[in-house]
Every structure is written in C-alpha cells, then in structure tokens.
N, C-alpha and C. Protein backbone atom coordinates (compact mmCIF):
# COMPACT_ATOMS: atom_id res chain seq x y z
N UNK A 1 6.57 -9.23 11.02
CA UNK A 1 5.29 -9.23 10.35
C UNK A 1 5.44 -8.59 8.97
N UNK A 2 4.98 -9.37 7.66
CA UNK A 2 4.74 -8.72 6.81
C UNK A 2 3.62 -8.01 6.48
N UNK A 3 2.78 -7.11 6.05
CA UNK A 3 1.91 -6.75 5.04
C UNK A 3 2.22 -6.36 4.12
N UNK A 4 0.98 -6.77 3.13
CA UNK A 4 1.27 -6.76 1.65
C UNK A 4 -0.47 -6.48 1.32
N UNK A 5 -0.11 -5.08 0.49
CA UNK A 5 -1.32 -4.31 -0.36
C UNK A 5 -1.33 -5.18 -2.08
N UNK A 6 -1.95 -5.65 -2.28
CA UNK A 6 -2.40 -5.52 -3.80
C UNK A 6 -3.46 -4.79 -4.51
N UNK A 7 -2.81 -4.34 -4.96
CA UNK A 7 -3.41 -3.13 -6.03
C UNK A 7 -3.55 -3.56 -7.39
N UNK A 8 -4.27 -2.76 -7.76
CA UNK A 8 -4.84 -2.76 -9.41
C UNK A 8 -6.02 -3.94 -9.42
N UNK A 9 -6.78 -4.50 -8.65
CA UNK A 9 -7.56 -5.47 -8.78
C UNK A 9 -8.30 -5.22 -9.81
N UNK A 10 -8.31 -6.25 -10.86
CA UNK A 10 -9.80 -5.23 -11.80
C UNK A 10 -10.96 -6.09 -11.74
N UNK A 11 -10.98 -7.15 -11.26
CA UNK A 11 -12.40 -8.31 -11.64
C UNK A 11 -12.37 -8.53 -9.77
N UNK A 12 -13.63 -8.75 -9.49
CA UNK A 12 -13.99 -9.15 -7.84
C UNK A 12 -14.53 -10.74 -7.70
N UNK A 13 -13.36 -11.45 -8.41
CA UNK A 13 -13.23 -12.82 -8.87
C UNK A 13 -12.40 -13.69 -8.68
N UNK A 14 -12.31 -14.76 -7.84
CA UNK A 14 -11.30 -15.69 -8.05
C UNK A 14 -10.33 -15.97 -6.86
N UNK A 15 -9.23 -15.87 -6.45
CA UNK A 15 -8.04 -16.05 -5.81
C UNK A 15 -6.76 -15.56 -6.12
N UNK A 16 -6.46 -14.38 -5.14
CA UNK A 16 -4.58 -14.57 -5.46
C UNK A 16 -4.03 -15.31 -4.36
N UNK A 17 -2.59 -16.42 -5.36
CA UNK A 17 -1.86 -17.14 -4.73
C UNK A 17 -1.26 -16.40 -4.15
N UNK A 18 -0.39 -16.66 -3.31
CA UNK A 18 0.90 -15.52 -2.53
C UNK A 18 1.96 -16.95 -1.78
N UNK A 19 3.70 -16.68 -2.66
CA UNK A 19 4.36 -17.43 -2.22
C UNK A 19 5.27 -16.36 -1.79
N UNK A 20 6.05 -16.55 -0.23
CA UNK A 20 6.92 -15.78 -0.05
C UNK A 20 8.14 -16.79 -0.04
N UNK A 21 8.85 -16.31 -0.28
CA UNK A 21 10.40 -17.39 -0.59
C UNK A 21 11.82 -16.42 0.37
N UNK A 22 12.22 -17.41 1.54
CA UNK A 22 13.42 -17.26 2.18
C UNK A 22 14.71 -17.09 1.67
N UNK A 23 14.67 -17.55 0.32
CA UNK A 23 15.86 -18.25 -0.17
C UNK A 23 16.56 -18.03 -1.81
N UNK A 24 17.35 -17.39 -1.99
CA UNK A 24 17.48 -17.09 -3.39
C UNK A 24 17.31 -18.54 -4.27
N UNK A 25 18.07 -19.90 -4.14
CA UNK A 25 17.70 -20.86 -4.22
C UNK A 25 16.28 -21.42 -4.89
N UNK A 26 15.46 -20.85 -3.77
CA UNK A 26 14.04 -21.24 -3.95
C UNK A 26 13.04 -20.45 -4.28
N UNK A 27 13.53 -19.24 -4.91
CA UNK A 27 12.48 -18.25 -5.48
C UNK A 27 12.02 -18.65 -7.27
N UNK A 28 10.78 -18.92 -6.91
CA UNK A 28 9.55 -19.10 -8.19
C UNK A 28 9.59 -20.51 -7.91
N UNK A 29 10.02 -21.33 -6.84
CA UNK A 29 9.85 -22.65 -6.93
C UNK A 29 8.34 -23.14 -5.91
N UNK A 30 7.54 -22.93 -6.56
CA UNK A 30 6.22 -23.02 -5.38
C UNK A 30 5.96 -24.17 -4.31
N UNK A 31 7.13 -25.13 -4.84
CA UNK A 31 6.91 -26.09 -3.64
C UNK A 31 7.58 -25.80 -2.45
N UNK A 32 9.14 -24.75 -2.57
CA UNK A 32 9.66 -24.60 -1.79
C UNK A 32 9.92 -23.21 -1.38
N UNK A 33 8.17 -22.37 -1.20
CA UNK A 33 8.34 -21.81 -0.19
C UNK A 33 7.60 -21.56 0.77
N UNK A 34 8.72 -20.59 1.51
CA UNK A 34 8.49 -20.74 3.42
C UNK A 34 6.77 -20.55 3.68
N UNK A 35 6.41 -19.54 2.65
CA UNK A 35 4.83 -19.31 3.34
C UNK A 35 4.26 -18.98 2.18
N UNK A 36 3.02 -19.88 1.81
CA UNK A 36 2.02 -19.85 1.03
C UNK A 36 0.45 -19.52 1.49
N UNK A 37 -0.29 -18.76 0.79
CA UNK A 37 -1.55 -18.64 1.29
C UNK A 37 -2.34 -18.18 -0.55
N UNK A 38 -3.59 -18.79 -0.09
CA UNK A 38 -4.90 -18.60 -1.03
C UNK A 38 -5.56 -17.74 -0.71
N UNK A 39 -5.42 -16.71 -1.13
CA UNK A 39 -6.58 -15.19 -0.58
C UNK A 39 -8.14 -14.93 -1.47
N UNK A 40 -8.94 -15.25 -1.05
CA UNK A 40 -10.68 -15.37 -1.76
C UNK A 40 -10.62 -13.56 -2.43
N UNK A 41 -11.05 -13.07 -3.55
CA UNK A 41 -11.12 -11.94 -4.13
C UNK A 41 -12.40 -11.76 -4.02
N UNK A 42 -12.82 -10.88 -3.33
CA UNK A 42 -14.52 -10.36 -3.85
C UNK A 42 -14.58 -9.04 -3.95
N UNK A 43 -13.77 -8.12 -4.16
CA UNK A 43 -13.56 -7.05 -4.25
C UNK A 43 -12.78 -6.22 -5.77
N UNK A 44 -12.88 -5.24 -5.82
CA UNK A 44 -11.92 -4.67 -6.76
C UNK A 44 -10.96 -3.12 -6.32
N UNK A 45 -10.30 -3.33 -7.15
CA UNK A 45 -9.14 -2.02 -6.29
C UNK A 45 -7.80 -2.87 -5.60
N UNK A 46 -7.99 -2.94 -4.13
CA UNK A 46 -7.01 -2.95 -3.07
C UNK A 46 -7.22 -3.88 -2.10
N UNK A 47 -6.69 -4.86 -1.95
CA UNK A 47 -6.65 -5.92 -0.73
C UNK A 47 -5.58 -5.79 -0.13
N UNK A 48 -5.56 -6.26 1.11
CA UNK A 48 -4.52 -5.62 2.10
C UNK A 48 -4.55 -7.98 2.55
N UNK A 49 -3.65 -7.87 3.25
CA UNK A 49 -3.02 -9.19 3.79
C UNK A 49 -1.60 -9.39 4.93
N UNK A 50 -2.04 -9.83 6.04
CA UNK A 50 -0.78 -9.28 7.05
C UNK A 50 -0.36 -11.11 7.04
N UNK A 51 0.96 -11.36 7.21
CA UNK A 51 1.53 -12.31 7.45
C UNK A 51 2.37 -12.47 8.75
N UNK A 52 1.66 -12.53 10.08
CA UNK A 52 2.51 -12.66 10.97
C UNK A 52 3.38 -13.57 11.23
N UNK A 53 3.52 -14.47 10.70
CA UNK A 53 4.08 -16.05 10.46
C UNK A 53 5.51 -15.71 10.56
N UNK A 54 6.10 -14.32 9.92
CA UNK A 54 7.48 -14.33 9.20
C UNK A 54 8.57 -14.07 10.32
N UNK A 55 9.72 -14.54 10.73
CA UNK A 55 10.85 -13.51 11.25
C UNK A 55 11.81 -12.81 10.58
N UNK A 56 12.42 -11.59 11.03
CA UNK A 56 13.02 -10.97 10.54
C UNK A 56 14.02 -11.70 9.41
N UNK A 57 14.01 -10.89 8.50
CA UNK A 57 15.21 -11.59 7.37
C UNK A 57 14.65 -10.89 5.89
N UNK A 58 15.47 -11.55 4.78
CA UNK A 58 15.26 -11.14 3.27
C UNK A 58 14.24 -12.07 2.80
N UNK A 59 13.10 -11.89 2.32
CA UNK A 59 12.43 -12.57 1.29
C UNK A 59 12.14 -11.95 0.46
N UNK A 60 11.42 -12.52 -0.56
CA UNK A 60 10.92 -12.18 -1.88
C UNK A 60 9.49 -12.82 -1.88
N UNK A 61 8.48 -12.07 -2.45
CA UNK A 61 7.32 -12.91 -2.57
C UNK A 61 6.58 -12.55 -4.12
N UNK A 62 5.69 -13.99 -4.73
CA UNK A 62 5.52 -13.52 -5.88
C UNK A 62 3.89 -14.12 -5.57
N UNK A 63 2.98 -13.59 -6.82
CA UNK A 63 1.72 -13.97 -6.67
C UNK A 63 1.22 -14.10 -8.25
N UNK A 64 -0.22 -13.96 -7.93
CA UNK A 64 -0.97 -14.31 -9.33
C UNK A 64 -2.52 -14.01 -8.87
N UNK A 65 -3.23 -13.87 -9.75
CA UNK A 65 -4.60 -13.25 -9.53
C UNK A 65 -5.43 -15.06 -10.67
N UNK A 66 -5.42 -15.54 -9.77
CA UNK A 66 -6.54 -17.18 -10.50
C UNK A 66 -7.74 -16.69 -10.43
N UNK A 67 -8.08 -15.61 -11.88
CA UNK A 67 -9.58 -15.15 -12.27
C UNK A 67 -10.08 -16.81 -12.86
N UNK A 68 -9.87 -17.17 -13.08
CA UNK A 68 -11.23 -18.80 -13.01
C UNK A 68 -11.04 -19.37 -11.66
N UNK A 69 -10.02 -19.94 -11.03
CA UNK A 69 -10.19 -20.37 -9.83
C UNK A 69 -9.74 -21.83 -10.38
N UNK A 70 -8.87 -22.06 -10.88
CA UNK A 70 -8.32 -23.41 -11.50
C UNK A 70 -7.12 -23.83 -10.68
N UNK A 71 -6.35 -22.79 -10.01
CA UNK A 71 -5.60 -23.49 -9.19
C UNK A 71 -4.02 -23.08 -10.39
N UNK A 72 -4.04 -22.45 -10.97
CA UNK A 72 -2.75 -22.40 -11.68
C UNK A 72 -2.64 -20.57 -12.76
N UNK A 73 -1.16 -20.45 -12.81
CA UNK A 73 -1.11 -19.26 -13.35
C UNK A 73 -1.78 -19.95 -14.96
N UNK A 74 -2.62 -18.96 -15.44
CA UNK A 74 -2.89 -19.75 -17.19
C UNK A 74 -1.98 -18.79 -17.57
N UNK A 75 -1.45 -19.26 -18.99
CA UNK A 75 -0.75 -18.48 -20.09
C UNK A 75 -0.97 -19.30 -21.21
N UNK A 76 -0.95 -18.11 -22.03
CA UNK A 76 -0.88 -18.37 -23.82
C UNK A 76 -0.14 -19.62 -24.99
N UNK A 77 -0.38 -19.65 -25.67
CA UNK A 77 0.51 -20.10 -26.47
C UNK A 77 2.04 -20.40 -26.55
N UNK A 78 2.27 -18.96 -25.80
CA UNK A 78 4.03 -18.75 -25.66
C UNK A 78 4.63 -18.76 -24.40
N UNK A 79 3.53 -19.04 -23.65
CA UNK A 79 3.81 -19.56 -22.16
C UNK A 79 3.64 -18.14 -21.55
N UNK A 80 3.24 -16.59 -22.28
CA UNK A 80 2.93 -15.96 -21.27
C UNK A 80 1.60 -15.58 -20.41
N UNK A 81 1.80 -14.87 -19.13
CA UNK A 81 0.83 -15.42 -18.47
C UNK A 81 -0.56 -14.26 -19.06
N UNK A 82 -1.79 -14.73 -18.61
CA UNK A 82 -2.32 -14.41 -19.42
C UNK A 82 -3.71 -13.95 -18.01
N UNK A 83 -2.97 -14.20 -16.79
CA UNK A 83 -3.85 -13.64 -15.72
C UNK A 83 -2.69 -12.76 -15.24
N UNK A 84 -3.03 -11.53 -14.36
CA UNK A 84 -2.82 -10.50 -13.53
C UNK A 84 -1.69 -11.74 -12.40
N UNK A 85 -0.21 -11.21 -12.59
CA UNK A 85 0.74 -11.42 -11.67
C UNK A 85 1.60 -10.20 -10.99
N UNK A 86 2.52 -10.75 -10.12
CA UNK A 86 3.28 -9.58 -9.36
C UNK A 86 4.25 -9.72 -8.39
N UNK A 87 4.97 -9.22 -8.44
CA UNK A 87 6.79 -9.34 -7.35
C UNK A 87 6.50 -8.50 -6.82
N UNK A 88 6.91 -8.37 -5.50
CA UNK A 88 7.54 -7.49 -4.52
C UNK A 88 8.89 -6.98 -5.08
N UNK A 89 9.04 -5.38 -4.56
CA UNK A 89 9.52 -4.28 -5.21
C UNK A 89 8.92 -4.24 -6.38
N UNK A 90 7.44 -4.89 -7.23
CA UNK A 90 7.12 -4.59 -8.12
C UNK A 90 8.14 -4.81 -9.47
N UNK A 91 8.63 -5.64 -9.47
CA UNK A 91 9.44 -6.30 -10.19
C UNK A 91 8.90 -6.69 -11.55
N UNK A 92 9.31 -6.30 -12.52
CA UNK A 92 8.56 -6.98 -13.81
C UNK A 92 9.55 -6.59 -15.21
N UNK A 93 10.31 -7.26 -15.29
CA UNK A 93 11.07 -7.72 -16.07
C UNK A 93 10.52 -8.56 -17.77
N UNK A 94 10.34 -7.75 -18.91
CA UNK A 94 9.71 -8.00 -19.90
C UNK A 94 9.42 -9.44 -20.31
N UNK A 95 10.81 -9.70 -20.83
CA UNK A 95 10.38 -11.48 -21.12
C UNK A 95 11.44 -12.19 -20.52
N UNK A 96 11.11 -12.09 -19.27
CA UNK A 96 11.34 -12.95 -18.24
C UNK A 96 11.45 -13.09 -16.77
N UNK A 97 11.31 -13.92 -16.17
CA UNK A 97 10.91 -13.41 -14.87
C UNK A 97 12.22 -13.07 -13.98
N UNK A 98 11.59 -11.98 -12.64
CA UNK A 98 12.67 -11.24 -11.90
C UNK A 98 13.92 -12.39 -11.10
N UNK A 99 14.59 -11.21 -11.10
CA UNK A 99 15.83 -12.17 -10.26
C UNK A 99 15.48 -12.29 -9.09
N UNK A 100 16.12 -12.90 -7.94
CA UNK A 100 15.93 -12.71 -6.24
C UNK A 100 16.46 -11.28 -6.12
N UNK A 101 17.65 -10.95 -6.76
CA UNK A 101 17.73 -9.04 -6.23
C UNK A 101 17.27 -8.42 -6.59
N UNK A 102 16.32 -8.57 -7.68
CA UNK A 102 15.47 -7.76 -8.10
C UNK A 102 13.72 -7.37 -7.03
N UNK A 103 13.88 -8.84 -6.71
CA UNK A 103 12.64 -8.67 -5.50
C UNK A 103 12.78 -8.67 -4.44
N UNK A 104 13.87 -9.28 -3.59
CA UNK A 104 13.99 -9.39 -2.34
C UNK A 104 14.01 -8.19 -1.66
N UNK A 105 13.52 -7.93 -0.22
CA UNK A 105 13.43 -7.27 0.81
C UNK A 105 13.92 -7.46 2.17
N UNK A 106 13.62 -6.35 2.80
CA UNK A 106 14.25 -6.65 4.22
C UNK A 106 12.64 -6.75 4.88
N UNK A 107 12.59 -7.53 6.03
CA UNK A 107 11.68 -7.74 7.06
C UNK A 107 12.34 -7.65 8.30
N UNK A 108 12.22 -6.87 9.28
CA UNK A 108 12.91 -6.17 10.42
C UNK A 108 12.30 -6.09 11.60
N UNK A 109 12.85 -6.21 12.91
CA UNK A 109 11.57 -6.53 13.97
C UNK A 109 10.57 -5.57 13.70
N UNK A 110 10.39 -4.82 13.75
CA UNK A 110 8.98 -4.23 13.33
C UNK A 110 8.13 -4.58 12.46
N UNK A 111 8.59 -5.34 11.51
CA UNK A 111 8.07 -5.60 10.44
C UNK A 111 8.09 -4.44 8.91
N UNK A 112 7.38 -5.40 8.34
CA UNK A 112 7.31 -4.07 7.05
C UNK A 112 6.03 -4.25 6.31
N UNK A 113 5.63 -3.08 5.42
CA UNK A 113 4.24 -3.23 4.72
C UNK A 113 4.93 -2.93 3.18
N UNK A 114 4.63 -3.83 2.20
CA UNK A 114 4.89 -3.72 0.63
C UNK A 114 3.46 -3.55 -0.14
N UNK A 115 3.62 -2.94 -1.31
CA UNK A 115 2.47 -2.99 -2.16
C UNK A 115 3.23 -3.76 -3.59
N UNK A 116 2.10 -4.82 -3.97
CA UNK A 116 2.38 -5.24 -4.80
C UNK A 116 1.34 -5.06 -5.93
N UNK A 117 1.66 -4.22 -7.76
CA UNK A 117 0.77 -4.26 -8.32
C UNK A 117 0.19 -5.24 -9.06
N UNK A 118 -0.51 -6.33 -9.35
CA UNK A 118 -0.66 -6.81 -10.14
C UNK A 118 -1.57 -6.25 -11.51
N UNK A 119 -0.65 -7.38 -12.62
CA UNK A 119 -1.11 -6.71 -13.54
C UNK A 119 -0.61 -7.95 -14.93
N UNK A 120 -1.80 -7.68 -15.87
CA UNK A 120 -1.32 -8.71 -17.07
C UNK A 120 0.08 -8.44 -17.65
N UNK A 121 0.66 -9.28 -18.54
CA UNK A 121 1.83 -9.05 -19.14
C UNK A 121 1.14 -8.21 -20.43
C-alpha cells in the first residue's frame, strides 16, 4: 500500500493528476504508467490519498495540481509549468525534470506513506 500526503495546496480548486511509474523506462511517460488516478481538490493545505492497488517494489510517482480542470499540466512560453507540480522524494531539479533515482522509492509489505510538496516552478 502506498500513501501519499500533498502538501502546500493553495487554491481549493481543480484536480491533482497522480502517475505512479514501475519502471525507470517509463517514468514521466503518462501513458505508461502502472497506476493513474484524478483526485477532485476542494480543500486547501493537505490531502492525503492511499493506493492499495500497489505490490511491493521501486516506483516513482509524479503529479500536477489542474487549477482550471483542462486535463493537462499548462506552461508558459518556455514550456515551464505554470501550475503547482511534484515528485516523490520531493524531487525538483531547476530546469529540468528529475531522474528515476532521484524519485524512486521502496514500497515494502507494509507499505509506505510519502509526502509530496507541490509547488509552482
């Protein structure tokens, strides 16, 4: 079982995506990963989210805060993003996005709980 805290909410608006990825391969590739979910925001602060779906192993998971509700990360001019995103281990790498060792984790029969902050670039 995973859980995963997101923190820093600042608007009680919209949707965060949440992709978790099995696979160094397939990390930031949103078609190919293992578990995706749309979480409704009506709150601000702290949302909590349990994923029992997972078995033990390494993933990485990345997200995004869709303050319009369009269905996509928006960004700027220069392609940066321009809504509230976030890696596990809190990963955030200036101009450019994290590696798989930079985010990946262990998930263990017990499971594990991560906090992820999101936050604009």
């Amino acid at each position: 079982m995973l859980g995963i805290s997101f923190t820093n909410i600042c608007e009680a608006k919209g949707s965060i995506y949440v992709g978790v990825y099995a696979k160094k391969a397939d990390f930031l590739k949103p078609e190919k990963a293992c578990f995706k979910k749309i979480i409704p925001v009506s709150v601000k602060g702290n949302l909590r989210f349990d994923c029992s779906e997972l078995a033990p192993g390494t993933y990485a998971v990345s997200c995004f805060h869709d303050l319009n509700d369009n269905g996509e990360l928006d960004t700027n001019f220069f392609g940066i993003p321009v809504e509230p995103y976030g890696f596990s281990n809190n990963a955030r790498p200036k101009f450019r996005a994290p590696r798989w060792e930079e985010a990946c984790f262990q998930v263990k029969e017990g499971g594990v709980q991560i906090s992820i902050r999101l936050e604009k670039w």
